[in-house]
N, C-alpha and C. Protein backbone atom coordinates (compact mmCIF):
# COMPACT_ATOMS: atom_id res chain seq x y z
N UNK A 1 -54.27 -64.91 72.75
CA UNK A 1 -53.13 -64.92 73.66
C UNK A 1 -51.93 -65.49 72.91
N UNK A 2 -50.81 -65.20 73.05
CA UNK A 2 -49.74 -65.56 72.25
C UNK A 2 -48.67 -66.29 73.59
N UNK A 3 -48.43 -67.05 73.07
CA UNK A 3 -47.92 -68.29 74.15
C UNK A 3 -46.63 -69.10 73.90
N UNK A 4 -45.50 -68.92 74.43
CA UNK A 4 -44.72 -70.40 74.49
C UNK A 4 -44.46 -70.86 75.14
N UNK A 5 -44.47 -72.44 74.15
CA UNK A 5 -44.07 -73.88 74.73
C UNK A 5 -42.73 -73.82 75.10
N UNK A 6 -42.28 -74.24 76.32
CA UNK A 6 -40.51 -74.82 75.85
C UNK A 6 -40.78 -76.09 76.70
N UNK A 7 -40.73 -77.19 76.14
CA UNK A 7 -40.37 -78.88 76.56
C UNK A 7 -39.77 -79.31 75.42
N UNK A 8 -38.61 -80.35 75.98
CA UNK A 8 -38.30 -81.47 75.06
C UNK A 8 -39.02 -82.11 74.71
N UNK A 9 -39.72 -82.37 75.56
CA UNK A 9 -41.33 -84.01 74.78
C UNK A 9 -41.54 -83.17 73.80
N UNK A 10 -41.72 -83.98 72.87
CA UNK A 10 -42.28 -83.74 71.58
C UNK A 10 -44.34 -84.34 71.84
N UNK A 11 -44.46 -85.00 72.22
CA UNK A 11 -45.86 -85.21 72.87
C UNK A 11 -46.33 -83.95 74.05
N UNK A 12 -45.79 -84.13 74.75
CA UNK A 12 -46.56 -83.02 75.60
C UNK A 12 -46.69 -81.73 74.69
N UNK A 13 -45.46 -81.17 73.67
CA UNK A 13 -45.35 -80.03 73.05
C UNK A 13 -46.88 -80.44 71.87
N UNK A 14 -46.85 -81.38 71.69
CA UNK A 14 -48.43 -81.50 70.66
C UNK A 14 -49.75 -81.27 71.53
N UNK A 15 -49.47 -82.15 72.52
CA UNK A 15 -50.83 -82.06 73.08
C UNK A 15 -51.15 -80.25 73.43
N UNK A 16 -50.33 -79.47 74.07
CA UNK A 16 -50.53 -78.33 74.17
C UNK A 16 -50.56 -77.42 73.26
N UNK A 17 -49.89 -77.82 72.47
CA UNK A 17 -50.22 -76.71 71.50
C UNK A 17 -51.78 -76.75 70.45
N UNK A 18 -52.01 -77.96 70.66
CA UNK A 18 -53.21 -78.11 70.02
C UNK A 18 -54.62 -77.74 70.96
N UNK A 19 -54.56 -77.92 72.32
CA UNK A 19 -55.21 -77.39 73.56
C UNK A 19 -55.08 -75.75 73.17
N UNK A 20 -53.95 -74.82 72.96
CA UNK A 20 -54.19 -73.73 73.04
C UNK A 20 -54.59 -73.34 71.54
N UNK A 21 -54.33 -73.86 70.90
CA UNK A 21 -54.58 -73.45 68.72
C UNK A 21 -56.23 -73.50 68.82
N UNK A 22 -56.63 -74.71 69.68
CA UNK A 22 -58.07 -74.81 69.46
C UNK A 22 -59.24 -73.70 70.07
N UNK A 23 -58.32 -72.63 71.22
CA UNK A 23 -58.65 -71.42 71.54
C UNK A 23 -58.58 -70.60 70.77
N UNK A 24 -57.70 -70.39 69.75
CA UNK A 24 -57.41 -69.42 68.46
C UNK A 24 -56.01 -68.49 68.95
N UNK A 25 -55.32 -69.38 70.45
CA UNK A 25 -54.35 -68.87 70.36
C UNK A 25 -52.98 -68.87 69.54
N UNK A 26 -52.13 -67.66 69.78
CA UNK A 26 -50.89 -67.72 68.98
C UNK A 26 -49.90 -68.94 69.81
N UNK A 27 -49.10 -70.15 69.65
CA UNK A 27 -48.48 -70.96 70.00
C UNK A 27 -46.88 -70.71 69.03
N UNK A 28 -46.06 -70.42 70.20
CA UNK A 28 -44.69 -70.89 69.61
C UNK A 28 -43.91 -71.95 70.78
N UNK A 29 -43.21 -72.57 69.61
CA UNK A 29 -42.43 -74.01 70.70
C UNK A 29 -41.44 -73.79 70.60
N UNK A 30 -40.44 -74.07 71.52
CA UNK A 30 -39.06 -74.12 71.91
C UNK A 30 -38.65 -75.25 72.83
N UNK A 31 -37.60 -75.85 71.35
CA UNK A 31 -37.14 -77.25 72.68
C UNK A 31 -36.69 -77.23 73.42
N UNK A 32 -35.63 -76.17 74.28
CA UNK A 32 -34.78 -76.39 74.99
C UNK A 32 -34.99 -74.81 75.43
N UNK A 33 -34.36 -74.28 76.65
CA UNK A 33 -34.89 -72.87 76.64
C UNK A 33 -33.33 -71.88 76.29
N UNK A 34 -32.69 -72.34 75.37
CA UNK A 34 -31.86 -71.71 74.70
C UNK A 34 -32.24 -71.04 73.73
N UNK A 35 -33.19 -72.17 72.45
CA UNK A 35 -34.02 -71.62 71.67
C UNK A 35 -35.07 -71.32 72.36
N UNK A 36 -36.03 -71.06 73.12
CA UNK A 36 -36.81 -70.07 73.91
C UNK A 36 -36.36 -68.93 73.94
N UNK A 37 -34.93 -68.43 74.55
CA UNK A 37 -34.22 -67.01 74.66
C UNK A 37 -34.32 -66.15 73.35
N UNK A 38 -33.99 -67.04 71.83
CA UNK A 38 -33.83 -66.81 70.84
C UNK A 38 -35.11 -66.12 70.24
N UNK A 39 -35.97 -67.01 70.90
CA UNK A 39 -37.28 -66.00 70.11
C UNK A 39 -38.06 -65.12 71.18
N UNK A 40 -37.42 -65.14 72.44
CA UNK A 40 -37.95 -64.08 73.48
C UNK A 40 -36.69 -62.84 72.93
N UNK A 41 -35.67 -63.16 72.75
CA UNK A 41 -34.69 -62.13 72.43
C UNK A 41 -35.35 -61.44 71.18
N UNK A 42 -35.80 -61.97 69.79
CA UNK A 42 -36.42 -61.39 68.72
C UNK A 42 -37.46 -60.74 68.98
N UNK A 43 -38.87 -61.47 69.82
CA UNK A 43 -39.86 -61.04 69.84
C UNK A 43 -40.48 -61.02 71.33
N UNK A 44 -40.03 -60.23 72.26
CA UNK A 44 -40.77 -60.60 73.85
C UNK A 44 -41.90 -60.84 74.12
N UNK A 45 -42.95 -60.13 73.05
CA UNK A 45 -44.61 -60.07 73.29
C UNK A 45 -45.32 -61.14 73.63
N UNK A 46 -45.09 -61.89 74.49
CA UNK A 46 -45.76 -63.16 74.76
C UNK A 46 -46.77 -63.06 76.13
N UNK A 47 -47.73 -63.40 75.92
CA UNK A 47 -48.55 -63.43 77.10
C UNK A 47 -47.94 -64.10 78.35
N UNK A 48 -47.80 -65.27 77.99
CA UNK A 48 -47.24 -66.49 78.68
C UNK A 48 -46.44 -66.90 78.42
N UNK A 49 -45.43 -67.76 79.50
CA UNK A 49 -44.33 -69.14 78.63
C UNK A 49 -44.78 -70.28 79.78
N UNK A 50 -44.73 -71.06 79.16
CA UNK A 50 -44.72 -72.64 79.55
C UNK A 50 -43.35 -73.22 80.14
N UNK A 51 -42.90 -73.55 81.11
CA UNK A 51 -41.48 -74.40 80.80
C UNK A 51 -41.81 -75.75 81.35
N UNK A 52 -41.07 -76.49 80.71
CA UNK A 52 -40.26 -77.75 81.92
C UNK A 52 -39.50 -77.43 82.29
N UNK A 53 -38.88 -78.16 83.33
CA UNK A 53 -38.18 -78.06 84.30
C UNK A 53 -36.64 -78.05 83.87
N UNK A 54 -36.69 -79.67 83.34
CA UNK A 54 -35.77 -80.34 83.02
C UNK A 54 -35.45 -81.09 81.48
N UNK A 55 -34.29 -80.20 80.85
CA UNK A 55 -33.88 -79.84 79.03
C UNK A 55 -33.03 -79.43 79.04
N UNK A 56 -32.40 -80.59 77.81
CA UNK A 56 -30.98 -80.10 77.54
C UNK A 56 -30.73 -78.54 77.35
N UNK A 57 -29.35 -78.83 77.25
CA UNK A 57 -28.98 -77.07 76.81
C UNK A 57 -29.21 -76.05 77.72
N UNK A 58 -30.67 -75.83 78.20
CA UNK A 58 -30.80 -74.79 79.20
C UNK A 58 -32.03 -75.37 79.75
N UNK A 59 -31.61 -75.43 80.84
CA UNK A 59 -33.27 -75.62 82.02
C UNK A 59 -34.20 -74.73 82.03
N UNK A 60 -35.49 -75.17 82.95
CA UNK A 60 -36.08 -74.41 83.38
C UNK A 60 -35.66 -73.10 84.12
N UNK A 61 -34.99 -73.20 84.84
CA UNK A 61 -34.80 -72.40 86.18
C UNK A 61 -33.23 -71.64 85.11
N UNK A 62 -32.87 -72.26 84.43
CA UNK A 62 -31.98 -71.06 83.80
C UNK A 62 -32.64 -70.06 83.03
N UNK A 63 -33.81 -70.85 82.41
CA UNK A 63 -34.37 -69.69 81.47
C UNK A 63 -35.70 -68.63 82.33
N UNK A 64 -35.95 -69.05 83.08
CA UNK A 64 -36.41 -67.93 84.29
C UNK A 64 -35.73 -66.44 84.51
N UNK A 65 -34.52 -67.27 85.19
CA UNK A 65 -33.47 -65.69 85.43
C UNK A 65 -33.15 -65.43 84.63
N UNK A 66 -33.09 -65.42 83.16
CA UNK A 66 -32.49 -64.75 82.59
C UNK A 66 -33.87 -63.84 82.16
N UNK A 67 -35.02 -64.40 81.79
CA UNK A 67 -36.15 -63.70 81.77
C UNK A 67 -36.65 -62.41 82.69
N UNK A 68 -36.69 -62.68 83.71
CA UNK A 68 -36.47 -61.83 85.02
C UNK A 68 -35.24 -60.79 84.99
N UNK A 69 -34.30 -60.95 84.42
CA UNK A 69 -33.24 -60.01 84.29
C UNK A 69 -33.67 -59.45 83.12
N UNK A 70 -34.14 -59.26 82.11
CA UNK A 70 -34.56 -58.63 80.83
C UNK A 70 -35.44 -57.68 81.31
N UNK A 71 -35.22 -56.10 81.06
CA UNK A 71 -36.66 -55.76 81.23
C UNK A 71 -37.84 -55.52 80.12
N UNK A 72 -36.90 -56.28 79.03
CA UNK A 72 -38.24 -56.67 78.10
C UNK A 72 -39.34 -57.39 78.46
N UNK A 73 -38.64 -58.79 79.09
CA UNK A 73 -39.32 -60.23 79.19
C UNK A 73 -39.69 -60.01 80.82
N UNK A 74 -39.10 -59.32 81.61
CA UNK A 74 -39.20 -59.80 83.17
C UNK A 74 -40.90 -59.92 83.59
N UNK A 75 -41.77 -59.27 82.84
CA UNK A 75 -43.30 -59.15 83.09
C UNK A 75 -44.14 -59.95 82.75
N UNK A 76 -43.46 -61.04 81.75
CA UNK A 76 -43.98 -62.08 81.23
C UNK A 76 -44.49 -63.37 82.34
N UNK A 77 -44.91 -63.72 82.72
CA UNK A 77 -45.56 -64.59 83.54
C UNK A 77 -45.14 -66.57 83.51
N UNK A 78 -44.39 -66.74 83.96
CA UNK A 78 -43.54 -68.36 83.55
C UNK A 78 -44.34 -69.19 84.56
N UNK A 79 -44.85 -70.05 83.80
CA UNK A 79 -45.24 -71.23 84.35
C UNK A 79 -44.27 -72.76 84.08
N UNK A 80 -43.86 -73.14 85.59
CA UNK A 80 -42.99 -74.46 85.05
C UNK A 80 -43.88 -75.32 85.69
N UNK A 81 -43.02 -76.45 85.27
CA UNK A 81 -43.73 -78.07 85.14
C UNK A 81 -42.45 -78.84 85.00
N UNK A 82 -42.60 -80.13 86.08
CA UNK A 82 -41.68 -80.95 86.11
C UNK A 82 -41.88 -82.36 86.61
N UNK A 83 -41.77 -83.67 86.06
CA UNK A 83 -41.66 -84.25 86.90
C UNK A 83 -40.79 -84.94 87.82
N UNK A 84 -39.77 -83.58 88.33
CA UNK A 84 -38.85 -83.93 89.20
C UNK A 84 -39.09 -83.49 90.57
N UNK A 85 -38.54 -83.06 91.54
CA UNK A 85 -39.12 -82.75 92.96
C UNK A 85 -39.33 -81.20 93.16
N UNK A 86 -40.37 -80.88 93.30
CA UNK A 86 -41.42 -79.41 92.72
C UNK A 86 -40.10 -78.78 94.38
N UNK A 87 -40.07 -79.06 95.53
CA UNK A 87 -39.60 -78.57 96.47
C UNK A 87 -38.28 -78.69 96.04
N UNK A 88 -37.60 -79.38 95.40
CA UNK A 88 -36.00 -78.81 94.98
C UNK A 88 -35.83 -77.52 94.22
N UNK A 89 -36.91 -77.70 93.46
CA UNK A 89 -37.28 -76.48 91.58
C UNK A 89 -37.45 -75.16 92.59
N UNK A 90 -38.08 -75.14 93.81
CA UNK A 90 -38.74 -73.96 94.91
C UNK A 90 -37.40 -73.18 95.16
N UNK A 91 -36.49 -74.76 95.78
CA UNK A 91 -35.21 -74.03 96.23
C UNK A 91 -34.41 -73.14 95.24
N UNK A 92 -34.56 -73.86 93.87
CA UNK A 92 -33.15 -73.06 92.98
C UNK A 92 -34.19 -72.20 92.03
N UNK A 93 -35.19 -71.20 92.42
CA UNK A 93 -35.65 -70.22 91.86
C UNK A 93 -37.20 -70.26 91.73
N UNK A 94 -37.73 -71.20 92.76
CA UNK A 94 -39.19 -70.88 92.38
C UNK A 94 -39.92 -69.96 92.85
N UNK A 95 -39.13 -68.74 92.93
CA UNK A 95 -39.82 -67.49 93.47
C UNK A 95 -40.38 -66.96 92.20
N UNK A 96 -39.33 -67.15 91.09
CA UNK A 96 -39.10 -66.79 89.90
C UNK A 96 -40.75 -66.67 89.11
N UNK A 97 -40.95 -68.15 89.32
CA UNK A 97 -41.99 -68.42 88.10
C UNK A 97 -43.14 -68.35 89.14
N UNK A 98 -44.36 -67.64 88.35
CA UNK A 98 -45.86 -67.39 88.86
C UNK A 98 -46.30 -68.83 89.02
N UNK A 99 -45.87 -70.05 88.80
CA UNK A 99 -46.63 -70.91 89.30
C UNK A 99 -45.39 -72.47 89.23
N UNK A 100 -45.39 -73.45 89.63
CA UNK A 100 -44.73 -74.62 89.26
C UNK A 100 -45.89 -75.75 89.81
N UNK A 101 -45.81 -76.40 88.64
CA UNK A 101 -46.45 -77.53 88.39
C UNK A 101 -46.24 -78.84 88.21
N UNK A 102 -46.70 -79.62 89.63
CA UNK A 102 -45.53 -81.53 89.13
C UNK A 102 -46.34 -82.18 87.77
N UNK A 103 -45.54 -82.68 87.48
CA UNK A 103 -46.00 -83.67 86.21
C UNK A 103 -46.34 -85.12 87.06
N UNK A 104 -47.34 -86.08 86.67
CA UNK A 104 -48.18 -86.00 85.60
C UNK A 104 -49.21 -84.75 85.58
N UNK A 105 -49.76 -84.09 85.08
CA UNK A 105 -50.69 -82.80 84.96
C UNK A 105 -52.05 -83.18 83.89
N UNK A 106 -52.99 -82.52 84.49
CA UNK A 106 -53.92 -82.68 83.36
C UNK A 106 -53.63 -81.10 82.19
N UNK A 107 -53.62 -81.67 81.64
CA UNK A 107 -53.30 -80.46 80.20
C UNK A 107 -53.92 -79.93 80.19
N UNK A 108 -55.54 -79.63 80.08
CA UNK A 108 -56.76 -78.71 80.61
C UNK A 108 -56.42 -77.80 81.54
N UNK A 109 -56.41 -78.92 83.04
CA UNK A 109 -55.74 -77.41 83.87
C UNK A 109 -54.96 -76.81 83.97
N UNK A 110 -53.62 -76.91 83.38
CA UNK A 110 -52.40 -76.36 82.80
C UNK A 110 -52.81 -75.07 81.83
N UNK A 111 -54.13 -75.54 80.92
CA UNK A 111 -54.07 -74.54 80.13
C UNK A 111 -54.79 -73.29 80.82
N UNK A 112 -55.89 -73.62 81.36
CA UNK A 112 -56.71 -72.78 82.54
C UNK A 112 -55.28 -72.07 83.74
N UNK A 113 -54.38 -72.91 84.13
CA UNK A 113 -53.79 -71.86 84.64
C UNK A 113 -53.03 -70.90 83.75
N UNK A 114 -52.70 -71.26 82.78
CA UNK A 114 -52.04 -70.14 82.45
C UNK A 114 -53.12 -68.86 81.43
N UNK A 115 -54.32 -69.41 81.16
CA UNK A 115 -55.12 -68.34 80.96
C UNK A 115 -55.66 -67.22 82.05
N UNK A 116 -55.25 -67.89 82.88
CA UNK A 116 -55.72 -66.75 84.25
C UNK A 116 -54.27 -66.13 84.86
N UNK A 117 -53.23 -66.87 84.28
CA UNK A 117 -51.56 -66.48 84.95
C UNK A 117 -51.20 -64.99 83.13
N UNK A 118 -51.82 -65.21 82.56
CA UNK A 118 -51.37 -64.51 81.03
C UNK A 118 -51.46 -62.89 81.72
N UNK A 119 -50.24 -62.20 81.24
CA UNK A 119 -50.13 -61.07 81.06
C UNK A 119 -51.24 -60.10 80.19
């Protein structure tokens, strides 16, 4: 499965990527979902994307719609994660993403959802 990360944590971005590498999946990271766009703009083929919520430069919920407006990327399957208020994230686009997730999270089931959420 070929997969990206986009969080600022630099920890959460390890712990997951090493959760999905140890499947033999493909992992790309993006800190902010500006650079996310950048390598969905180069390369769309991604099973999955990961977001947080909340990152400089471009949010979660910005890099959604713009995903959704692509009809490269719109089929791609977005899972967010936040630990800010999951019912605010609902209001400003959580139709958007196949799933939203509050933080703290167990990383296991994070990864299990998005192996069953993967395109």
């Amino acid at each position: 499965m070929r997969v990206l990360l986009v969080d600022d944590n630099a920890l959460h971005l390890l712990i997951l990527r090493k959760i999905f590498e140890k499947s033999n999946d493909e992992v790309v990271v993006a800190r902010n979902g500006k650079e996310a766009l950048r390598f969905l703009e180069f390369d769309p083929k991604f099973q999955v994307i990961l977001t947080d919520m909340m990152m400089p430069e471009m949010d979660g919920v910005e890099l959604v719609h713009h995903v959704r407006e692509s009809t490269a990327m719109q089929r791609i399957p977005v899972i967010g994660f936040t630990s800010g208020d999951i019912e605010y994230y609902r209001g400003k686009g959580g139709e958007l993403f196949d799933a939203l997730v509050p933080k703290p999270f167990d990383f296991q089931d994070l990864y299990f959802l998005a192996k069953s959420t993967a395109a």
